[in-house]
Structure formats: structure tokens, C-alpha cells
PDB file of N, CA and C in Angstrom:
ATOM      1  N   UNK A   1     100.782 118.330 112.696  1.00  0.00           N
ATOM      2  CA  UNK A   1      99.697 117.577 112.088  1.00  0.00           C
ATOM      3  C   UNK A   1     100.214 116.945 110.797  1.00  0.00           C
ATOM      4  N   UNK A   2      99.475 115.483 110.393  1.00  0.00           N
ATOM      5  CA  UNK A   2      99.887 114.970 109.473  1.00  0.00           C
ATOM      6  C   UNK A   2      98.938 114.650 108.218  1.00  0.00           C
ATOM      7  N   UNK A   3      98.978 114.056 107.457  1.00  0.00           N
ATOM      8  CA  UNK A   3      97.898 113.111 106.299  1.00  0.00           C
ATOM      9  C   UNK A   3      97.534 112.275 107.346  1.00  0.00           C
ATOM     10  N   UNK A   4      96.212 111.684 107.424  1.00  0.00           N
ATOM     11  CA  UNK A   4      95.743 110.301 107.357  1.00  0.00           C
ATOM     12  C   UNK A   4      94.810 110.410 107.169  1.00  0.00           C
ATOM     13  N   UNK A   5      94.831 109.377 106.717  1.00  0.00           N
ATOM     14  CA  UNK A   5      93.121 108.161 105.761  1.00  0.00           C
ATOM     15  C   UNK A   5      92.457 108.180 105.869  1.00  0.00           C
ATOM     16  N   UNK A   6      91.771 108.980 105.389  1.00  0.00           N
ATOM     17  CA  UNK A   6      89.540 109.548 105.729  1.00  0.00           C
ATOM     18  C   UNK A   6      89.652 107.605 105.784  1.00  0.00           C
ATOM     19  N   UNK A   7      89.026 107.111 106.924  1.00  0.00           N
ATOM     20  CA  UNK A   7      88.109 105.829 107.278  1.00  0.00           C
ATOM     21  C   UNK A   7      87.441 105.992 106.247  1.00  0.00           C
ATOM     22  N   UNK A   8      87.236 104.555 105.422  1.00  0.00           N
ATOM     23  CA  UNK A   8      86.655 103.710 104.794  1.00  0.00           C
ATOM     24  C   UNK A   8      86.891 104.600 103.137  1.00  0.00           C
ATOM     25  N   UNK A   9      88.240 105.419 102.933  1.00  0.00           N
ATOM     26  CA  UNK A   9      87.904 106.043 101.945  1.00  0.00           C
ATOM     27  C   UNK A   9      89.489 105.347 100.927  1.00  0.00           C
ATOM     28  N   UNK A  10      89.466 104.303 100.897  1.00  0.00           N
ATOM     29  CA  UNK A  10      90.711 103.221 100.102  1.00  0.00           C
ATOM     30  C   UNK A  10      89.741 102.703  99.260  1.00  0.00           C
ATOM     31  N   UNK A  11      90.050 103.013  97.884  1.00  0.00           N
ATOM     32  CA  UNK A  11      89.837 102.141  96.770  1.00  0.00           C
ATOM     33  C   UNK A  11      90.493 101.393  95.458  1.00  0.00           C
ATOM     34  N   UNK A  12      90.358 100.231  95.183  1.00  0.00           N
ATOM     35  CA  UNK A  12      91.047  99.910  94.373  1.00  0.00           C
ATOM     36  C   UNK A  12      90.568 100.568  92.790  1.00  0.00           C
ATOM     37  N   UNK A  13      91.473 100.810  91.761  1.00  0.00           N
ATOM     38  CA  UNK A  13      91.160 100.799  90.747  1.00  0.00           C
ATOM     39  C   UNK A  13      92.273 100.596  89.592  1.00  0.00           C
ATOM     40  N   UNK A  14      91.471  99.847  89.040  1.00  0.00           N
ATOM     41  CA  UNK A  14      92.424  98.326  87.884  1.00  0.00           C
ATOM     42  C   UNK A  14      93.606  98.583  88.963  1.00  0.00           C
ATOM     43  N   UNK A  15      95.145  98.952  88.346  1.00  0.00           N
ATOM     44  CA  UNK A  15      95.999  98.703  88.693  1.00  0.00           C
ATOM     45  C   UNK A  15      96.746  99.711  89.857  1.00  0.00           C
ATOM     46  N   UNK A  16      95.629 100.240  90.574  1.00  0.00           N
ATOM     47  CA  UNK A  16      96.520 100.849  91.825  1.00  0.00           C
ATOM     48  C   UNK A  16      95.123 101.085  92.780  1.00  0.00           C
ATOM     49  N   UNK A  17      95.688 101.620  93.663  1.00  0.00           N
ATOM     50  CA  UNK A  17      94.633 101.903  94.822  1.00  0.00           C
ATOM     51  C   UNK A  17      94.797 103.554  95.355  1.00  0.00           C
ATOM     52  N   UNK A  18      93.826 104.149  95.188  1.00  0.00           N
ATOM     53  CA  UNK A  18      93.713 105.157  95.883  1.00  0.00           C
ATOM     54  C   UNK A  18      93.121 105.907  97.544  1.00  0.00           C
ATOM     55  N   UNK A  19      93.763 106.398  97.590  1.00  0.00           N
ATOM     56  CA  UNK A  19      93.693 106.675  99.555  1.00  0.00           C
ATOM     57  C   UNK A  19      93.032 108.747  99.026  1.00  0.00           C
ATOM     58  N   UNK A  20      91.899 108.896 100.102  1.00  0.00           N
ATOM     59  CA  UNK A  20      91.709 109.814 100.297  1.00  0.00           C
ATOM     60  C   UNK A  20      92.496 110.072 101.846  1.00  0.00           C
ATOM     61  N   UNK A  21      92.717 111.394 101.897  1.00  0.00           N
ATOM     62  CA  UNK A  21      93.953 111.590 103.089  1.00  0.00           C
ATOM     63  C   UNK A  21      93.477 113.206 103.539  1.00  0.00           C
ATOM     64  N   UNK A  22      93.687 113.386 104.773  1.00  0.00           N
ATOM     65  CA  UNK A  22      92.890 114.800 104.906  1.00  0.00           C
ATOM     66  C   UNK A  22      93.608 114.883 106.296  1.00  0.00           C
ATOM     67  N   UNK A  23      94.198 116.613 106.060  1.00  0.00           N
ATOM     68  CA  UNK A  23      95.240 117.012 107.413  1.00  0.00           C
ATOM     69  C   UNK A  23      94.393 118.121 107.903  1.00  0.00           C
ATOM     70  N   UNK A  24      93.790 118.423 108.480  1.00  0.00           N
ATOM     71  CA  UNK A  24      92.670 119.420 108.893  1.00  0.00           C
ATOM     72  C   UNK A  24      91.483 119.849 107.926  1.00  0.00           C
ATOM     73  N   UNK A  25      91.113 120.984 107.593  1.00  0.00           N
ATOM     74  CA  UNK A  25      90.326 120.769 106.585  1.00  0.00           C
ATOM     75  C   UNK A  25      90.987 120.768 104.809  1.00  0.00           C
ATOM     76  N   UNK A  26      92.329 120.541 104.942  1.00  0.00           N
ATOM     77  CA  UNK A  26      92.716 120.037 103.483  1.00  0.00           C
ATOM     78  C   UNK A  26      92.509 118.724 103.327  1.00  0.00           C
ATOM     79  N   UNK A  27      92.013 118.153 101.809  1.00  0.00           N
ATOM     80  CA  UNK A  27      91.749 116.429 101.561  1.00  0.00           C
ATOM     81  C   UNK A  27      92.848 116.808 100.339  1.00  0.00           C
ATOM     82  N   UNK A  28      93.549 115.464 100.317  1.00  0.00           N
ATOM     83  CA  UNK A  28      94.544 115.209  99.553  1.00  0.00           C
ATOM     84  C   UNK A  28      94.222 113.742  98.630  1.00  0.00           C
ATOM     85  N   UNK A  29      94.393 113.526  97.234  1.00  0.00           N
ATOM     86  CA  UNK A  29      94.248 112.338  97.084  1.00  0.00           C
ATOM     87  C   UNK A  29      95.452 111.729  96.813  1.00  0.00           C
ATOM     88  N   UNK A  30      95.557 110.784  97.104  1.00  0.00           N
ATOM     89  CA  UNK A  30      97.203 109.689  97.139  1.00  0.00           C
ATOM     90  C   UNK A  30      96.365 108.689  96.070  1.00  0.00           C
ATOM     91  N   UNK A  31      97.424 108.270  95.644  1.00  0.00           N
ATOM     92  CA  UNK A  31      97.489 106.745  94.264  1.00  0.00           C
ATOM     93  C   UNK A  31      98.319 105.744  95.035  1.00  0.00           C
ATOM     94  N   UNK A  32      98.335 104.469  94.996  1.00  0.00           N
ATOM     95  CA  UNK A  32      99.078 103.625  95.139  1.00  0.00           C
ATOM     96  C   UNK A  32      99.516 102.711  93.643  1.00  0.00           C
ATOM     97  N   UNK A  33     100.618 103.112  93.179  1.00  0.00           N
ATOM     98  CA  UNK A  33     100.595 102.560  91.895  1.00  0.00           C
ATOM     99  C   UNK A  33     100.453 101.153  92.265  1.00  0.00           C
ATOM    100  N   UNK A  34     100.277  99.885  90.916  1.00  0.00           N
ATOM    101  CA  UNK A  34     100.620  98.501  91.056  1.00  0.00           C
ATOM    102  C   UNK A  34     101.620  97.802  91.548  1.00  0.00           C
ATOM    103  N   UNK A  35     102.856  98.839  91.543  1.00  0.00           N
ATOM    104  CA  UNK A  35     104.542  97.960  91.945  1.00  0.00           C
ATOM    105  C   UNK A  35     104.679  98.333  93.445  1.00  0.00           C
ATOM    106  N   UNK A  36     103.475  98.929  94.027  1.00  0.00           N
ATOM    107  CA  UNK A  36     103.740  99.668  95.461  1.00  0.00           C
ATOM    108  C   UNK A  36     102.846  98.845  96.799  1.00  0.00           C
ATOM    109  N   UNK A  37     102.013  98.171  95.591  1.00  0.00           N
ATOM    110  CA  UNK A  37     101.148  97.721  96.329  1.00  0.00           C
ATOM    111  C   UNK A  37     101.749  95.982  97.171  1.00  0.00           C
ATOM    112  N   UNK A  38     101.158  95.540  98.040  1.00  0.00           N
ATOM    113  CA  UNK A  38     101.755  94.408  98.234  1.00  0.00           C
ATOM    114  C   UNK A  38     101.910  93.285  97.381  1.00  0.00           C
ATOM    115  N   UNK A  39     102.470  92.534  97.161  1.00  0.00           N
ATOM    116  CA  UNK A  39     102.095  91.227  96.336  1.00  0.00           C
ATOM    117  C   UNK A  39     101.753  89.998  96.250  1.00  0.00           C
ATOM    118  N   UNK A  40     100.720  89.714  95.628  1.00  0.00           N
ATOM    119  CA  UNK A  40     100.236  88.346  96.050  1.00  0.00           C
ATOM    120  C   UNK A  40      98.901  87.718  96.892  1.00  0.00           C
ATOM    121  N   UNK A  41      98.764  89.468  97.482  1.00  0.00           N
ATOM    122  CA  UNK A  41      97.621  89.716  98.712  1.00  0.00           C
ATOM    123  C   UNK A  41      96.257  89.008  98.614  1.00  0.00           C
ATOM    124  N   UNK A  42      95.573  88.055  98.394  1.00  0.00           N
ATOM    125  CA  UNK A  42      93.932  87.805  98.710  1.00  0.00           C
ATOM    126  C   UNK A  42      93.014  88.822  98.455  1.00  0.00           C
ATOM    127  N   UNK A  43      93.622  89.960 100.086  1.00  0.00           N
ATOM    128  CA  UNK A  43      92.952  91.003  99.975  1.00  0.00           C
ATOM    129  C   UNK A  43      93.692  92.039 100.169  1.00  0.00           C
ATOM    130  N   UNK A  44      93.391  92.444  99.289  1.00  0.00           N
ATOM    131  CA  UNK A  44      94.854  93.904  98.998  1.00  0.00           C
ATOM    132  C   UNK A  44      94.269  95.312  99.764  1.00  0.00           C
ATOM    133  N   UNK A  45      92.967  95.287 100.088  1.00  0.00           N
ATOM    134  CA  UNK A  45      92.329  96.136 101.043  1.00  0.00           C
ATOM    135  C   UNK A  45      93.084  95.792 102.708  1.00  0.00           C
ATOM    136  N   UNK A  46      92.911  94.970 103.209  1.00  0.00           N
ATOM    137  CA  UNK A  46      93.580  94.249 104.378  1.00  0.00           C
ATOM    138  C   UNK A  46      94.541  94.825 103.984  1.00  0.00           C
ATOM    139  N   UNK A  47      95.786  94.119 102.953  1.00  0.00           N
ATOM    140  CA  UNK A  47      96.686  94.597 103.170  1.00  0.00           C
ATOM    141  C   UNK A  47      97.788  96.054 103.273  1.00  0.00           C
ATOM    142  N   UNK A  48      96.499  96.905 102.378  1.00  0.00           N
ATOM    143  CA  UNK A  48      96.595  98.124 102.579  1.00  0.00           C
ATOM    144  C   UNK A  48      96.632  99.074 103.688  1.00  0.00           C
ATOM    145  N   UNK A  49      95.180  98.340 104.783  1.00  0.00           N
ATOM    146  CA  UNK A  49      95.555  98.726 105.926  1.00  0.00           C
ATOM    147  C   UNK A  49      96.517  98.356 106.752  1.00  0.00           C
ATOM    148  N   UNK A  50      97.095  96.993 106.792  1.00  0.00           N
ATOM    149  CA  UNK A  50      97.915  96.581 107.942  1.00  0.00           C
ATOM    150  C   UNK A  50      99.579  97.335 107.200  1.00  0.00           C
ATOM    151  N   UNK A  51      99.990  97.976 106.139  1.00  0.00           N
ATOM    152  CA  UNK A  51     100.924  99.058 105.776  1.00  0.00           C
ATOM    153  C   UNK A  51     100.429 100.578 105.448  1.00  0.00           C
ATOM    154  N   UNK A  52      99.483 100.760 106.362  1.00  0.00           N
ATOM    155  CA  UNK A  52      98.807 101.748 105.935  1.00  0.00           C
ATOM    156  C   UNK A  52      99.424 103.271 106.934  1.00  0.00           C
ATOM    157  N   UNK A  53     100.383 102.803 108.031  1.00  0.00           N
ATOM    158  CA  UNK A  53     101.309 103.653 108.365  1.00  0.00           C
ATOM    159  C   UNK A  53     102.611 104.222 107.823  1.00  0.00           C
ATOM    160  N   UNK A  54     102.657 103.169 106.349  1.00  0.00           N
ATOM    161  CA  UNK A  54     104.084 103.054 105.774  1.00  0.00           C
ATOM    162  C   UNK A  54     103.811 104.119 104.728  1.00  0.00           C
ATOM    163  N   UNK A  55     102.637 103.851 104.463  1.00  0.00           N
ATOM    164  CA  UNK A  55     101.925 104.615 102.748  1.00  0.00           C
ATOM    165  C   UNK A  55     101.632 106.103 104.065  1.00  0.00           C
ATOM    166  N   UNK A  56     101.120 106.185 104.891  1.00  0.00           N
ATOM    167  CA  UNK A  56     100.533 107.902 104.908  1.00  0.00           C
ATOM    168  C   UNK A  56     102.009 108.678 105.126  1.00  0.00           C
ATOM    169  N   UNK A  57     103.237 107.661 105.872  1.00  0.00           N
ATOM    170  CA  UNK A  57     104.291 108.607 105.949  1.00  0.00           C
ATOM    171  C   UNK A  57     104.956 108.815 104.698  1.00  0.00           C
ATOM    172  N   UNK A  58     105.148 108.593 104.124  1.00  0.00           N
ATOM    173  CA  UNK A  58     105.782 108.725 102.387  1.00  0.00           C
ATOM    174  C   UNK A  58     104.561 109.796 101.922  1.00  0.00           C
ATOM    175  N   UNK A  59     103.415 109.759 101.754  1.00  0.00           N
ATOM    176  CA  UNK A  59     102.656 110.212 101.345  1.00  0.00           C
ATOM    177  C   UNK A  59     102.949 111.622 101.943  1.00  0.00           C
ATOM    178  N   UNK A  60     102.500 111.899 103.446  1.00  0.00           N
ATOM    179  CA  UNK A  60     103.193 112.823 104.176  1.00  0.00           C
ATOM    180  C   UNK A  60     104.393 114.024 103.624  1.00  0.00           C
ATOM    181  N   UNK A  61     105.481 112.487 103.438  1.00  0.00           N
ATOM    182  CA  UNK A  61     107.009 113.593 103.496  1.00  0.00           C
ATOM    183  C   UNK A  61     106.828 113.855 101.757  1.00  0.00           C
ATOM    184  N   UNK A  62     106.390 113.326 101.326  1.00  0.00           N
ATOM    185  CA  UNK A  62     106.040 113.585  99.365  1.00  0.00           C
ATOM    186  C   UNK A  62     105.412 115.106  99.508  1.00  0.00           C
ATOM    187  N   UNK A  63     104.060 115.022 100.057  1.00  0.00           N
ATOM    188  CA  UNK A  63     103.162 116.280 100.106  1.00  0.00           C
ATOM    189  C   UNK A  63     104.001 117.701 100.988  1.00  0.00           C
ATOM    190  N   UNK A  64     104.263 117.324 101.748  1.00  0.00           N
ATOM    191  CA  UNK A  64     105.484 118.726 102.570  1.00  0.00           C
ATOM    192  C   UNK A  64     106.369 118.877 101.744  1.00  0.00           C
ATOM    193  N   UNK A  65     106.814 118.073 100.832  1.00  0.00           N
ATOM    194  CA  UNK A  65     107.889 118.311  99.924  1.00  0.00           C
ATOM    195  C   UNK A  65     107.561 119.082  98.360  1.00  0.00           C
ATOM    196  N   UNK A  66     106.299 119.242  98.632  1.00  0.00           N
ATOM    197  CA  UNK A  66     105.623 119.745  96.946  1.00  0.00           C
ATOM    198  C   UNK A  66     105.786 118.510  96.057  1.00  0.00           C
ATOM    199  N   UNK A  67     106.029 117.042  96.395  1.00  0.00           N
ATOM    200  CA  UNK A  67     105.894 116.462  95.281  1.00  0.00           C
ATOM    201  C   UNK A  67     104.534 116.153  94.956  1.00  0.00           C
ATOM    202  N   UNK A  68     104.064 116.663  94.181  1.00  0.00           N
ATOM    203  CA  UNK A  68     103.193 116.642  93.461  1.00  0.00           C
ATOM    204  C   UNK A  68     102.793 116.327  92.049  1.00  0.00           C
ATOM    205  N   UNK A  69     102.130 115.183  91.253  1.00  0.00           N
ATOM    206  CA  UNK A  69     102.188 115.111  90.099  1.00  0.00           C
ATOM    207  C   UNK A  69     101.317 115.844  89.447  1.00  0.00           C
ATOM    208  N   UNK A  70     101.624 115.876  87.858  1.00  0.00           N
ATOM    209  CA  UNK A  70     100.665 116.160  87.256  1.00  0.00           C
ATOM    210  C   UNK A  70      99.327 116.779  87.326  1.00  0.00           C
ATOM    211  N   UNK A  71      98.749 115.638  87.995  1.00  0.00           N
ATOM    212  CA  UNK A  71      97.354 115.509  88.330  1.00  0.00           C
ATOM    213  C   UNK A  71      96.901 115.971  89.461  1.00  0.00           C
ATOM    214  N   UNK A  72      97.844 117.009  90.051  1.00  0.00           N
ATOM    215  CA  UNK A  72      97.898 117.583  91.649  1.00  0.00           C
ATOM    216  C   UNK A  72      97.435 116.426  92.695  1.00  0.00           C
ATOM    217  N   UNK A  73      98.092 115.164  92.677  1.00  0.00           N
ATOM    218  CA  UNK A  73      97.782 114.017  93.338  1.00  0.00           C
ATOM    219  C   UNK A  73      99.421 113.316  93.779  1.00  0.00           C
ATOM    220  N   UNK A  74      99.546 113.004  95.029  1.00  0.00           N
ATOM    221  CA  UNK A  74     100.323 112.606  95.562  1.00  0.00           C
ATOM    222  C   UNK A  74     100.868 110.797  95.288  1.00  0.00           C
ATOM    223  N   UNK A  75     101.707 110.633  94.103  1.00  0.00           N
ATOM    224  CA  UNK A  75     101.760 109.197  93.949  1.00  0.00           C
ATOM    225  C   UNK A  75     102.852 108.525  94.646  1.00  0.00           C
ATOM    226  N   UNK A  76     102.481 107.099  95.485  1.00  0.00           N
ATOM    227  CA  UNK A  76     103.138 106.072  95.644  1.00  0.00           C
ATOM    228  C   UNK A  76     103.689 104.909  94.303  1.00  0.00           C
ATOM    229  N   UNK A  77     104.821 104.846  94.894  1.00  0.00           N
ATOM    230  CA  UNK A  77     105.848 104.210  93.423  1.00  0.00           C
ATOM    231  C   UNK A  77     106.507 102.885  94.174  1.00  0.00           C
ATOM    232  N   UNK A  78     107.210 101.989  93.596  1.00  0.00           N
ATOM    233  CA  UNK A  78     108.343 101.065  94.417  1.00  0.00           C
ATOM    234  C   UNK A  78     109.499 101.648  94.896  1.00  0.00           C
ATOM    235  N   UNK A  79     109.294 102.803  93.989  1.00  0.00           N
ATOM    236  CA  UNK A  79     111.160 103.291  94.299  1.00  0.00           C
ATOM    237  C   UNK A  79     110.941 104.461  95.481  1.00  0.00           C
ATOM    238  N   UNK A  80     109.918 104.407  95.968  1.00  0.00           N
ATOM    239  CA  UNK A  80     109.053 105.379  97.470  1.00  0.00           C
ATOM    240  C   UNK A  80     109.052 103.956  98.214  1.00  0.00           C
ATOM    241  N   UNK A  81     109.288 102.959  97.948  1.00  0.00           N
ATOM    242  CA  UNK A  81     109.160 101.658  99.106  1.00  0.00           C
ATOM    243  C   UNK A  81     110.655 101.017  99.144  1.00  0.00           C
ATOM    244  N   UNK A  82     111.329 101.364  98.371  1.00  0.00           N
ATOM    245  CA  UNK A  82     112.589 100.721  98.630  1.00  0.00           C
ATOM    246  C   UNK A  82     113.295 101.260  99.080  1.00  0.00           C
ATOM    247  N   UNK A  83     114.690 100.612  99.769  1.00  0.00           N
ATOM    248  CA  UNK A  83     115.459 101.624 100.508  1.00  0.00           C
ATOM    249  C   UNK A  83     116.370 102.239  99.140  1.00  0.00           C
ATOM    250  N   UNK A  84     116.972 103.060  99.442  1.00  0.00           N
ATOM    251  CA  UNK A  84     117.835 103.443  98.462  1.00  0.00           C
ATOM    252  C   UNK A  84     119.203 103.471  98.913  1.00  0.00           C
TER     253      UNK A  84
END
């Protein structure tokens, strides 16, 4: 079993977007910082979903991994989207 995206639960706020994410009865909250998000988008909701397989697997291998910030919240970064 994995994370994915409680339906209809993506929101933007100012400069990132947050994903509620839930693997049985655990809910996890994910961030999408500003540099992670797409660029340029219209609608950055759209575009959230149509990479929204890219964000729960990072999110995924982050959370199995204990990365965890601060804020016991799972953050997306650029340097989680780039290859290395």
C-alpha cells in the first residue's frame, strides 16, 4: 500500500500547494513548495493533477524513509524533482 490523494483534498496556499494523502487509516499532509510546482500553469490545480503520480511517489519514498520535517509534514522541493 501506498500515499494517495484524499479526492478533492489539493490546495493552494500563497506559495505552495498542499496535498492531503492517506495510506489506510493514516492521513499524511504533503506541501508542494513554489520551485516544485509547475511553471507558468493557468491552472496550477490541473496541473497538479495531471503530475500528481510524480508528487505521491516522492512523497511516498520521502514518508517510508522518515523524511519528515519539522512540522511532521512531508515536503516537496525542486531538488525532489530533479534528477541528480
Amino acid at each position: 500500500m501506498s500515499l494517495a490523494t484524499v479526492p478533492g483534498k489539493i490546495r493552494l496556499y500563497g506559495t505552495h500547494a498542499i496535498l492531503v494523502m492517506t495510506e489506510g487509516s493514516l492521513h499524511q499532509t504533503v506541501c508542494i513548495s513554489d520551485d516544485a510546482l509547475p511553471p507558468g500553469e493557468s491552472d496550477l490545480i490541473q496541473s497538479i493533477l495531471r503530475d500528481l503520480p510524480l508528487y505521491e511517489g516522492i512523497a511516498d519514498r520521502k514518508f517510508a524513509e522518515g523524511q519528515l520535517a519539522y512540522d511532521g509534514r512531508v515536503w516537496i522541493t525542486s531538488s525532489d524533482i530533479t534528477p541528480h
